[in-house]
N, C-alpha and C. Protein backbone atom coordinates (compact mmCIF):
# COMPACT_ATOMS: atom_id res chain seq x y z
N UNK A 1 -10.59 -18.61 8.14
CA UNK A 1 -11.58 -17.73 8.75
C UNK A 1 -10.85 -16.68 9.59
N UNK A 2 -10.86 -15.46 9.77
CA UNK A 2 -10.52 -14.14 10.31
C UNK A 2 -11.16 -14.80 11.22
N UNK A 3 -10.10 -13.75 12.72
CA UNK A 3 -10.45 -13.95 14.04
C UNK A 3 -9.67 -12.60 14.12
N UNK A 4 -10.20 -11.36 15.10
CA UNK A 4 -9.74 -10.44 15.19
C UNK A 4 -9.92 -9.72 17.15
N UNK A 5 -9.03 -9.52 17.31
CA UNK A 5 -9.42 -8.76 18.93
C UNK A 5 -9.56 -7.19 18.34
N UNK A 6 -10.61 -6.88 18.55
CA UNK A 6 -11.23 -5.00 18.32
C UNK A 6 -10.96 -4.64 19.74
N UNK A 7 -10.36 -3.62 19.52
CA UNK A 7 -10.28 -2.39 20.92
C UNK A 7 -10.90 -1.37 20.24
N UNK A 8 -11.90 -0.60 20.99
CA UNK A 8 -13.01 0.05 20.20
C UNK A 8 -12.62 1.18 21.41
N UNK A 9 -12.34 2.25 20.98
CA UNK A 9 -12.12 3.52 21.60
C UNK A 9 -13.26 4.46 21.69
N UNK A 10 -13.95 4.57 22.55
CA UNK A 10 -14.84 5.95 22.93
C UNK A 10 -14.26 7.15 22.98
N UNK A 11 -14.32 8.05 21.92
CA UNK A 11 -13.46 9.76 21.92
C UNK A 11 -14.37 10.25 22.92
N UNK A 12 -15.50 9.93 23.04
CA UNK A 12 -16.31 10.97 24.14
C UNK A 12 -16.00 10.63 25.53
N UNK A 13 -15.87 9.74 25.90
CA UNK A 13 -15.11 9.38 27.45
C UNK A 13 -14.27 8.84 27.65
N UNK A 14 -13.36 8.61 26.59
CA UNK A 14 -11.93 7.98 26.65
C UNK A 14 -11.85 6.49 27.31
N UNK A 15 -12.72 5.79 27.30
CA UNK A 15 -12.69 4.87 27.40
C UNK A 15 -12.34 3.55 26.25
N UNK A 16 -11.77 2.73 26.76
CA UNK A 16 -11.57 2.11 25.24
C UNK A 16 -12.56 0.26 25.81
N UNK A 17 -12.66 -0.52 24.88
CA UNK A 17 -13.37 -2.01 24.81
C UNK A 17 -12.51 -3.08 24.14
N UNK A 18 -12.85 -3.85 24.94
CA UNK A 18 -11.61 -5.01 23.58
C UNK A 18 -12.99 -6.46 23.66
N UNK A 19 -13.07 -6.20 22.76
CA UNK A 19 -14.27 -7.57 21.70
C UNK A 19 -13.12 -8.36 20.92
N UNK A 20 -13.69 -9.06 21.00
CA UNK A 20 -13.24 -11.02 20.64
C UNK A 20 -14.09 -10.91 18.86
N UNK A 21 -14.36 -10.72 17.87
CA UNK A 21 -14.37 -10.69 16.62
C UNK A 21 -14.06 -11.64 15.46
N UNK A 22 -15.13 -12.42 14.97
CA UNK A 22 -14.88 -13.67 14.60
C UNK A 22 -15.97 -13.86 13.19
N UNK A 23 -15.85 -15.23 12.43
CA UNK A 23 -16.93 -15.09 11.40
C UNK A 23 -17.14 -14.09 10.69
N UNK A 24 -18.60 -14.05 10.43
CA UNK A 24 -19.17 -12.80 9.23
C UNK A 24 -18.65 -11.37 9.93
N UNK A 25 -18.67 -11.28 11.75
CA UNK A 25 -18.78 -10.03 11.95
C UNK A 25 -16.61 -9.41 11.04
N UNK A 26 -15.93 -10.48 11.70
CA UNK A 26 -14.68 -10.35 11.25
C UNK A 26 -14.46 -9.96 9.97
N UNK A 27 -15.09 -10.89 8.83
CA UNK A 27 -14.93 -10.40 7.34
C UNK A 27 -15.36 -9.42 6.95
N UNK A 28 -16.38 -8.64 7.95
CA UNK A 28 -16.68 -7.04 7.78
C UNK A 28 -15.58 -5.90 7.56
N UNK A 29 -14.13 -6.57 8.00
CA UNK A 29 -13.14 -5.84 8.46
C UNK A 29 -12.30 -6.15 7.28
N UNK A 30 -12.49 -7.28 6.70
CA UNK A 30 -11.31 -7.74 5.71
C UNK A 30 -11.13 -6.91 4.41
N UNK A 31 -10.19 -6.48 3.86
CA UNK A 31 -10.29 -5.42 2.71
C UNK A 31 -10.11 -4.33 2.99
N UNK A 32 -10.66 -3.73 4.01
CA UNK A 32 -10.77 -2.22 4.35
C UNK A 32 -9.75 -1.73 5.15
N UNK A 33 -9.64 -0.02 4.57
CA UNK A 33 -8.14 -0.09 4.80
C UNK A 33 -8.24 0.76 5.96
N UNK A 34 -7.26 1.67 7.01
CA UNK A 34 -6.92 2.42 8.11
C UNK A 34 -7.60 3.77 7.01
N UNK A 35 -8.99 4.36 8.47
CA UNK A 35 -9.32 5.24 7.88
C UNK A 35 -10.70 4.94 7.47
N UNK A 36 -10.92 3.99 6.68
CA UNK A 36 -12.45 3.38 6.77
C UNK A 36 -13.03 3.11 7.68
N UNK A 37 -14.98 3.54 7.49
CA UNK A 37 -16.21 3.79 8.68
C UNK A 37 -16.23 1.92 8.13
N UNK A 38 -16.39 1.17 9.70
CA UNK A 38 -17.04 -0.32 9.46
C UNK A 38 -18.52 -0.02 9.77
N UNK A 39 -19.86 -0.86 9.77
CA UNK A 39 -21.02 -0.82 10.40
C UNK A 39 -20.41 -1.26 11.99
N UNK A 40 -21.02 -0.31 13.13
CA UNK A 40 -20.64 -1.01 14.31
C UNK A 40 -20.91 -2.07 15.08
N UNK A 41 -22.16 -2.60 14.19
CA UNK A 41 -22.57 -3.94 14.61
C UNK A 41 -21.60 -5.51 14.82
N UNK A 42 -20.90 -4.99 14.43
CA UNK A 42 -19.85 -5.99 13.77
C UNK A 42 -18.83 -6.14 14.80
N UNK A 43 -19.09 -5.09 15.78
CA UNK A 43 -18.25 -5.04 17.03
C UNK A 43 -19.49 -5.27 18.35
N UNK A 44 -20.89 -5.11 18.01
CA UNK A 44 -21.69 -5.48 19.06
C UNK A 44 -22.51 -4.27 19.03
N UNK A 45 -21.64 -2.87 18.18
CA UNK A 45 -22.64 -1.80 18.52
C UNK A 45 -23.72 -1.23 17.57
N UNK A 46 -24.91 -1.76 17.32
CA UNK A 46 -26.23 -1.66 16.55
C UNK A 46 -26.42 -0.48 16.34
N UNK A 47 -26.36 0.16 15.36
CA UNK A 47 -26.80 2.10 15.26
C UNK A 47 -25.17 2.54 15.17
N UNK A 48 -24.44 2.48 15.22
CA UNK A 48 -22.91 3.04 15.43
C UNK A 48 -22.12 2.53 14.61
N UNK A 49 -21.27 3.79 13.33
CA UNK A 49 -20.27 3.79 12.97
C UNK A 49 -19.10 3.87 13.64
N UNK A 50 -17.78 3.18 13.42
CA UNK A 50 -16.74 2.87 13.90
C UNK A 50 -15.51 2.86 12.50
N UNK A 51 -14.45 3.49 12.99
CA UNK A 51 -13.24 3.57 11.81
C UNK A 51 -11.90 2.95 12.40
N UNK A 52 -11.56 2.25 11.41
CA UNK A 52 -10.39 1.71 11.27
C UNK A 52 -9.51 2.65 11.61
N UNK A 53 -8.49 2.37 12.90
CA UNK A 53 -7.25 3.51 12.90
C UNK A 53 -5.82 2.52 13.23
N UNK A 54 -5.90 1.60 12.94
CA UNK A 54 -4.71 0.83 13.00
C UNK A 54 -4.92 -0.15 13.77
N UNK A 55 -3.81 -1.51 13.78
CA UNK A 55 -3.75 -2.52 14.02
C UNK A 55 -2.53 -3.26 14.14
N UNK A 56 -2.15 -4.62 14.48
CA UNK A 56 -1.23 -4.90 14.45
C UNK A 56 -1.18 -6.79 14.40
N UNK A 57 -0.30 -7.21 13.34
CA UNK A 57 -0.13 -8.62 13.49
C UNK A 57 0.16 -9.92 15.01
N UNK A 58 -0.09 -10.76 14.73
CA UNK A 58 0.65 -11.63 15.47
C UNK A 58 1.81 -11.50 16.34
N UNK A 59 2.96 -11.17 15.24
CA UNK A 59 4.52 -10.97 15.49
C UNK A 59 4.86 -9.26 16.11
N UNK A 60 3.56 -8.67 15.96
CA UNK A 60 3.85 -6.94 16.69
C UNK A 60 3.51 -6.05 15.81
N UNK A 61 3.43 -6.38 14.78
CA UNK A 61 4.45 -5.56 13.61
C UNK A 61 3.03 -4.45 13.24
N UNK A 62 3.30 -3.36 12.99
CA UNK A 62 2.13 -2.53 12.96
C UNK A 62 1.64 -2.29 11.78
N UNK A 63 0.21 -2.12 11.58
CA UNK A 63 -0.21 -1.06 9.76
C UNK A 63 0.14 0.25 9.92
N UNK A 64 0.96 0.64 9.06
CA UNK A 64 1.14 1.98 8.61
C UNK A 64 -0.10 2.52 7.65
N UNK A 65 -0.34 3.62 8.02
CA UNK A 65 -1.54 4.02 6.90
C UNK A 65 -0.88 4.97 5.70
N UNK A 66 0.33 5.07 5.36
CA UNK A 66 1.38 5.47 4.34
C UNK A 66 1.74 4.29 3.49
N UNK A 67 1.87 2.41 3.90
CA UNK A 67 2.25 1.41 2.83
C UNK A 67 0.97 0.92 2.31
N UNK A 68 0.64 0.37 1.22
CA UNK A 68 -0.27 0.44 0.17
C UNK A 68 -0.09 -0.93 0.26
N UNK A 69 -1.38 -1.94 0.57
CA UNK A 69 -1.27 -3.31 0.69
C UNK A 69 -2.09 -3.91 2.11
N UNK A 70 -1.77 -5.31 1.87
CA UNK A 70 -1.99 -5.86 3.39
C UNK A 70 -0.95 -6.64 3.68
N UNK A 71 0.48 -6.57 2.91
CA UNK A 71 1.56 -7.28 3.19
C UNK A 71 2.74 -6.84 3.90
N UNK A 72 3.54 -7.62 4.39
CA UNK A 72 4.44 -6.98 4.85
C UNK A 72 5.57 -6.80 3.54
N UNK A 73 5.86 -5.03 4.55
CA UNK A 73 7.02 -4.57 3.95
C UNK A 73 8.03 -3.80 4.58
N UNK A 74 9.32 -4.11 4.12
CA UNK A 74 10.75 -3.57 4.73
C UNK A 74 10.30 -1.39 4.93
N UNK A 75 10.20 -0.91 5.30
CA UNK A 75 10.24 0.69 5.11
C UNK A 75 11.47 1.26 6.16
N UNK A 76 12.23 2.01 5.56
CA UNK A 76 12.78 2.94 6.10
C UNK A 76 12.44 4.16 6.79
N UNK A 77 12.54 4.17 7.86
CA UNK A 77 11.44 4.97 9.37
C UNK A 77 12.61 6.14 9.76
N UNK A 78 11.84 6.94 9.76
CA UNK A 78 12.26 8.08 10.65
C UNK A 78 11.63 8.52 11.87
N UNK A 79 10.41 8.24 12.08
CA UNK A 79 9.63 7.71 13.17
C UNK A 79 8.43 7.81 13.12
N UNK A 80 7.25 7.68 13.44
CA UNK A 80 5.82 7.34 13.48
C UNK A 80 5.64 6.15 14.41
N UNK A 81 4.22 5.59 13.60
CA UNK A 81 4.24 4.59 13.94
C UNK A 81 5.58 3.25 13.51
N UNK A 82 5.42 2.61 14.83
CA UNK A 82 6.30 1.25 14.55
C UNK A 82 7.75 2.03 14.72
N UNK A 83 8.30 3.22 15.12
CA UNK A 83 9.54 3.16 14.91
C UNK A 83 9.99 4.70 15.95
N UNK A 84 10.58 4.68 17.20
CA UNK A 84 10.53 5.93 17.88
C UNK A 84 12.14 6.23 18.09
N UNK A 85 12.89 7.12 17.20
CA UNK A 85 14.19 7.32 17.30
C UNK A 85 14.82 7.93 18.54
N UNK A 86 16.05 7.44 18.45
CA UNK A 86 16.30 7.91 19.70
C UNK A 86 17.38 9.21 19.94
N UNK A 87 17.57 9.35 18.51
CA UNK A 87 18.21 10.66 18.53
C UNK A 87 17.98 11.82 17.06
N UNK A 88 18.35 12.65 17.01
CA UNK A 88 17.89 13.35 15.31
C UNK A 88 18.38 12.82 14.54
N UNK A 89 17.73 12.75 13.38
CA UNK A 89 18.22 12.20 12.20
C UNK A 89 18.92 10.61 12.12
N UNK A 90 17.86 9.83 12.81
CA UNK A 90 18.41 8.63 13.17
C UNK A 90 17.29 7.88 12.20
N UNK A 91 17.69 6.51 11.46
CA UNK A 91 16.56 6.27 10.67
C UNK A 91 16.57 4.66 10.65
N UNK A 92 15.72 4.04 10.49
CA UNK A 92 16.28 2.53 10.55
C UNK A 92 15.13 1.74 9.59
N UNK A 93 15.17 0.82 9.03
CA UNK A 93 14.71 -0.42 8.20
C UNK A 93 14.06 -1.34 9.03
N UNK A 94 12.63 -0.90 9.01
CA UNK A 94 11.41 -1.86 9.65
C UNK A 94 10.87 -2.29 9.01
N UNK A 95 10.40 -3.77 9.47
CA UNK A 95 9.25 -4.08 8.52
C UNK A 95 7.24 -3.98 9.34
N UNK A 96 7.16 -4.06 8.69
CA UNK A 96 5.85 -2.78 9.09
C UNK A 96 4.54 -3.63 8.32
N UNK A 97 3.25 -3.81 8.19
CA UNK A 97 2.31 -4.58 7.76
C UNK A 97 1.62 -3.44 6.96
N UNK A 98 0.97 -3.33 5.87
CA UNK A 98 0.07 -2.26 4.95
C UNK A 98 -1.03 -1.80 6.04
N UNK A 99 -1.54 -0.98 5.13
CA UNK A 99 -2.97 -0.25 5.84
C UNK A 99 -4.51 -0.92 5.37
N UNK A 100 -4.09 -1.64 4.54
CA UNK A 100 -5.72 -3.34 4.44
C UNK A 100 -5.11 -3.73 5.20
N UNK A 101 -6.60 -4.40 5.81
CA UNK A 101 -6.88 -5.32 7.17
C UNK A 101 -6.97 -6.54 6.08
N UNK A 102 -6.18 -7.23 6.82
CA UNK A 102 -5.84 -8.86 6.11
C UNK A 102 -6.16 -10.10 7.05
N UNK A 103 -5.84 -11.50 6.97
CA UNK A 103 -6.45 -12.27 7.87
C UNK A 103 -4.98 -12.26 8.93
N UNK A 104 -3.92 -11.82 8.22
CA UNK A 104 -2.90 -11.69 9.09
C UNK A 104 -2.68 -10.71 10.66
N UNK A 105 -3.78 -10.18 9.86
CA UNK A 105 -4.19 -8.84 11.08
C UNK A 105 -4.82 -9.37 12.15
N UNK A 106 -4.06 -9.49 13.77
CA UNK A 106 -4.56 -9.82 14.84
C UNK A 106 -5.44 -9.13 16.02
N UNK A 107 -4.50 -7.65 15.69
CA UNK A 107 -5.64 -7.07 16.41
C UNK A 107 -6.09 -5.80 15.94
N UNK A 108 -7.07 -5.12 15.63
CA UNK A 108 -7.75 -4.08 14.86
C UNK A 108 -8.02 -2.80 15.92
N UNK A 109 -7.10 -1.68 15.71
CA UNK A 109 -7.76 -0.66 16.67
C UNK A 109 -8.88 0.47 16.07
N UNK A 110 -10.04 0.59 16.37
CA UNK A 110 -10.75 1.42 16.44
C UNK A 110 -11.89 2.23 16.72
N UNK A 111 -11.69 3.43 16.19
CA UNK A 111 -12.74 4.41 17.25
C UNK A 111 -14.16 4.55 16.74
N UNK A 112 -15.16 4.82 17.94
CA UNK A 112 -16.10 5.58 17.05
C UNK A 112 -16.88 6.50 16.69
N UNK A 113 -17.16 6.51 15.51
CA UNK A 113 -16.92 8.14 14.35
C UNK A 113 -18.28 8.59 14.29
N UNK A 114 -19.55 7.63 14.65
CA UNK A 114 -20.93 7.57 14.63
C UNK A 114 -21.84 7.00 15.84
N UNK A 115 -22.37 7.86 16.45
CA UNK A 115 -22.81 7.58 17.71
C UNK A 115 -24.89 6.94 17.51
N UNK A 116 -24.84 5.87 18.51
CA UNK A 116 -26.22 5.68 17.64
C UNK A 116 -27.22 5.73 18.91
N UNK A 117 -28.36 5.46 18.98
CA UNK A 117 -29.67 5.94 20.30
C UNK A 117 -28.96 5.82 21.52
N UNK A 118 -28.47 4.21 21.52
CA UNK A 118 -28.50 3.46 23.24
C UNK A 118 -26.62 4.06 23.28
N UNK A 119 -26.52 3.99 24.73
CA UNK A 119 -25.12 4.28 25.14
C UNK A 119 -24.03 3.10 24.91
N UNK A 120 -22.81 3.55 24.91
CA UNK A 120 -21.82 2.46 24.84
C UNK A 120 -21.82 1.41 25.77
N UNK A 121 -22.15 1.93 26.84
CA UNK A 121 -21.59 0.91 28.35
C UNK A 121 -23.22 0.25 28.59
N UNK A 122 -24.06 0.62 28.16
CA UNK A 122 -25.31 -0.69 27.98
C UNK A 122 -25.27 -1.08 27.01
N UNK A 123 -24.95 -1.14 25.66
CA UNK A 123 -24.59 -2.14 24.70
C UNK A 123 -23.90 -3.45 25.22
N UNK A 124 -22.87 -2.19 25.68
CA UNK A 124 -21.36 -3.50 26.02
C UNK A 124 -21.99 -4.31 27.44
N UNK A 125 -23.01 -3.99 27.99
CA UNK A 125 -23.43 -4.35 29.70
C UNK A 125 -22.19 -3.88 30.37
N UNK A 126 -21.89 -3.00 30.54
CA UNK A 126 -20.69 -2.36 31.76
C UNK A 126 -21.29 -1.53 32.62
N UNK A 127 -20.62 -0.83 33.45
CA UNK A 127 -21.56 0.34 34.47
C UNK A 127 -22.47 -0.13 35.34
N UNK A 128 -22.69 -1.73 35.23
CA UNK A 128 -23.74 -1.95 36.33
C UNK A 128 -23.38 -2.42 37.21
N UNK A 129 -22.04 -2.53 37.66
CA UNK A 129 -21.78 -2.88 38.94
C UNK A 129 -21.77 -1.85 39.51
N UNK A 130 -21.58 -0.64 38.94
CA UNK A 130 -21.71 0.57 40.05
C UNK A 130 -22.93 1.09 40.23
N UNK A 131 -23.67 0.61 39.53
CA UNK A 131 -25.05 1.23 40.15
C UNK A 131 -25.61 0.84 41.11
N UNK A 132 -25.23 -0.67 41.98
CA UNK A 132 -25.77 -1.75 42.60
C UNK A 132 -25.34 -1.32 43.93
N UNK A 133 -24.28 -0.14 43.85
CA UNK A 133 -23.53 0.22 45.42
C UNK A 133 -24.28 1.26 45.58
């Protein structure tokens, strides 16, 4: 059974969420690659599209949305993700996880692309401790 931690990024207030993701809502995620709209329900948010923009295993290791798969593979980096050189033309042999979300996939980052009636921070119940002051 998939178990996934979602960090769900708000582009409109830069805020980001981290949901606990488990069961049916989890296998919503399985298959689909970096770049794909999920239903946002699946993260808690009813009415709201949300897209896959990367993730990362257990061991660190990141999805590239350039390797084709959900496995790991050796790639030779010049830098992006998973790999930040430290001088020009410096290149090195990472291994790096595909762009399908697999059960290997621990934690899933993404944003969202579809905004629906109710706000983010009463979905999620946040914001109400400051209203109480």
């Amino acid at each position: 059974m998939a178990n996934f931690q979602v960090v769900v990024a708000d582009p409109d207030s830069g805020a980001a969420y981290q949901r606990e993701v488990d069961g049916q809502d989890a296998n919503r995620f399985l298959g689909k690659s970096i770049g794909e709209d999920v239903d946002g329900s699946a993260v808690g948010l009813d009415g709201y599209s949300v897209e896959i923009t990367g993730g990362s295993d257990n061991a660190g290791r990141p999805m590239r949305d350039d390797v084709a798969g959900p496995n790991l593979k050796d790639v030779l980096l010049e830098g992006g993700t998973g790999y930040n050189p430290e001088r020009d033309g410096e290149r090195r042999r990472i291994s790096v996880r595909g762009k399908e979300v697999s059960e290997e996939v621990a934690q899933l980052n993404v944003r969202i692309s579809e905004y629906g009636d109710e706000s983010v921070e009463s979905l999620y119940g946040e914001g109400d401790e400051e209203d109480d002051e």
